[in-house]
N, C-alpha and C. Protein backbone atom coordinates (compact mmCIF):
# COMPACT_ATOMS: atom_id res chain seq x y z
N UNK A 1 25.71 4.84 -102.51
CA UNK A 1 25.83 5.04 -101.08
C UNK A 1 25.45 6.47 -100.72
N UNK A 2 25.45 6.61 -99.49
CA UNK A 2 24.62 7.74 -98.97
C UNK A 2 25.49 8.71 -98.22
N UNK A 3 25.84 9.65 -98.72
CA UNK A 3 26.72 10.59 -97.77
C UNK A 3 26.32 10.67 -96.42
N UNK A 4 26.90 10.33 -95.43
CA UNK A 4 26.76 10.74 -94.17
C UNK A 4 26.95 12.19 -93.27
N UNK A 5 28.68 12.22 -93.63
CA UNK A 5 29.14 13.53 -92.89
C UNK A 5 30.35 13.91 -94.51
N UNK A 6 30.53 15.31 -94.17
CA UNK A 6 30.32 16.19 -94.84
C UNK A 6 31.42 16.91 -94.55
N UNK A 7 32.96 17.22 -94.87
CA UNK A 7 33.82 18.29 -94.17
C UNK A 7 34.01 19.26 -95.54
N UNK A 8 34.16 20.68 -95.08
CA UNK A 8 34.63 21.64 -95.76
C UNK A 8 35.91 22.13 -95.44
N UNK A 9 36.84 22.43 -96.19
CA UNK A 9 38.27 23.42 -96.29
C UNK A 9 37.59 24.80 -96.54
N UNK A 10 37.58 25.94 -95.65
CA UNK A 10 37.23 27.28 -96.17
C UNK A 10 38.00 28.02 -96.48
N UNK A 11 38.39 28.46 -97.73
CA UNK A 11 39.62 29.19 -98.14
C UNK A 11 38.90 30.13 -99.13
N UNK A 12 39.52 31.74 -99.39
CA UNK A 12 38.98 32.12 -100.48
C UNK A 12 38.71 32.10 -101.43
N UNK A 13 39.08 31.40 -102.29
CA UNK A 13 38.48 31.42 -103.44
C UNK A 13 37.95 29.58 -104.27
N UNK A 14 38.86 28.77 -103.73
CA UNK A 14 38.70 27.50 -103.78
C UNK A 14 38.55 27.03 -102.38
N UNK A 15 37.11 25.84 -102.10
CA UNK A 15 36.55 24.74 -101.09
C UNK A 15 37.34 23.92 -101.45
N UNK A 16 37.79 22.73 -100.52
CA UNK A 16 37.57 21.44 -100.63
C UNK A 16 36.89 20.55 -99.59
N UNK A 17 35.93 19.97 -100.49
CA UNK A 17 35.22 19.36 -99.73
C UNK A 17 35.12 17.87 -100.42
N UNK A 18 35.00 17.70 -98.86
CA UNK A 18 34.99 15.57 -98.47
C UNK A 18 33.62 14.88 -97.68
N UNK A 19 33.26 14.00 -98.59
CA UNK A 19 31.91 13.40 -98.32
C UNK A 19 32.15 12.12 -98.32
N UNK A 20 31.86 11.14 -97.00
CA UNK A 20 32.30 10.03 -97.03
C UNK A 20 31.03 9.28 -95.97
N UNK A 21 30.95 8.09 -96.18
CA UNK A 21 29.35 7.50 -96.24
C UNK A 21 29.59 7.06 -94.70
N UNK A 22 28.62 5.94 -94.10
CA UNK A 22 28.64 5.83 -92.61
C UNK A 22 29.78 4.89 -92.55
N UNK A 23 30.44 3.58 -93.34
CA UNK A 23 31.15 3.02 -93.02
C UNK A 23 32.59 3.16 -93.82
N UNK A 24 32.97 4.02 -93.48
CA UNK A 24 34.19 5.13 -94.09
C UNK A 24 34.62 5.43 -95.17
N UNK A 25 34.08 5.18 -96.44
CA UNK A 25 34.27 5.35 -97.95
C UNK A 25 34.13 6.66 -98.08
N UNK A 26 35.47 6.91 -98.66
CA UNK A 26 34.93 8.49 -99.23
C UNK A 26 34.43 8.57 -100.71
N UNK A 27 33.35 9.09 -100.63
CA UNK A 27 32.88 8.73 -101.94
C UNK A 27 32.90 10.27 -102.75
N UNK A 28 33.42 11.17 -102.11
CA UNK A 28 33.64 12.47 -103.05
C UNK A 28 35.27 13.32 -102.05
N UNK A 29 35.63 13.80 -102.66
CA UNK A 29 37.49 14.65 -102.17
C UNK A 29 37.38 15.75 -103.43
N UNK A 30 36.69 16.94 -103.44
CA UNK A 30 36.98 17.69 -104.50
C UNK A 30 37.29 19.35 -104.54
N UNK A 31 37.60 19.54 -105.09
CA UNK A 31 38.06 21.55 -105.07
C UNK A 31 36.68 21.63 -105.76
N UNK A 32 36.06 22.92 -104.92
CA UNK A 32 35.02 23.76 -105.86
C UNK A 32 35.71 25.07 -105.62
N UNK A 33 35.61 25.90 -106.83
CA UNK A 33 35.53 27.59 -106.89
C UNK A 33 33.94 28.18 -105.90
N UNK A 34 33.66 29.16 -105.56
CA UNK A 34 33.05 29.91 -104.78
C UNK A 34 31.69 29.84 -105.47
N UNK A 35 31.90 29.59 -106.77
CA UNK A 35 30.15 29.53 -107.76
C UNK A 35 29.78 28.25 -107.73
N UNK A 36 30.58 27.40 -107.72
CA UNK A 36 30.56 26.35 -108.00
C UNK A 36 29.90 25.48 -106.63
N UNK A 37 30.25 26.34 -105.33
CA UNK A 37 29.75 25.45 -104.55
C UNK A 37 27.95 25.40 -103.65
N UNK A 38 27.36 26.70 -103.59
CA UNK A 38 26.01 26.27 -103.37
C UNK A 38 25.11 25.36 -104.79
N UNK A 39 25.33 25.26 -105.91
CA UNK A 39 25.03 24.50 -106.56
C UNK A 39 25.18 23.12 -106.36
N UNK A 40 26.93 22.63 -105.84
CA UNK A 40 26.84 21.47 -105.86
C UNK A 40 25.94 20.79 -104.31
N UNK A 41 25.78 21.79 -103.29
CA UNK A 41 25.47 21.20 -102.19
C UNK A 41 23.46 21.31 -102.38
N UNK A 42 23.33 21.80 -103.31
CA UNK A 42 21.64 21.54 -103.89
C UNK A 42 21.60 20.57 -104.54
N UNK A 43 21.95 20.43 -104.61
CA UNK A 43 22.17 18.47 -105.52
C UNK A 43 22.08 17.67 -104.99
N UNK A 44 22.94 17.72 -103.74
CA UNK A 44 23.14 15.91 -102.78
C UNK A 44 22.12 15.75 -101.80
N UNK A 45 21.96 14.67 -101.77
CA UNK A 45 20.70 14.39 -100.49
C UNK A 45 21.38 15.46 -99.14
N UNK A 46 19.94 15.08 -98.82
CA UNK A 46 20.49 15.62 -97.19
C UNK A 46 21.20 14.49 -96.68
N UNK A 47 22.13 15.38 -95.68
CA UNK A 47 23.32 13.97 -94.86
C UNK A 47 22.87 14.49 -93.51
């Protein structure tokens, strides 16, 4: 499935971010550290 929309938690040092498709599945809920997160958002399709 295809990520749609996209929410971020902005906190210092740990994200959490939630990716959930057009008909409401969340298909990702995860903590990234600060390195960790422009890597993971080069990865996923565009939403």
């Amino acid at each position: 499935m295809q990520v749609t929309t996209i929410g971020v938690d902005l906190a210092k040092n740990v994200f959490q971010v939630h990716g959930i498709a057009e008909n409401d599945d969340v298909l990702f809920n995860k903590p990234l550290r600060r390195a960790q997160f422009l890597p993971f958002f080069a990865k996923l399709e565009p939403a």
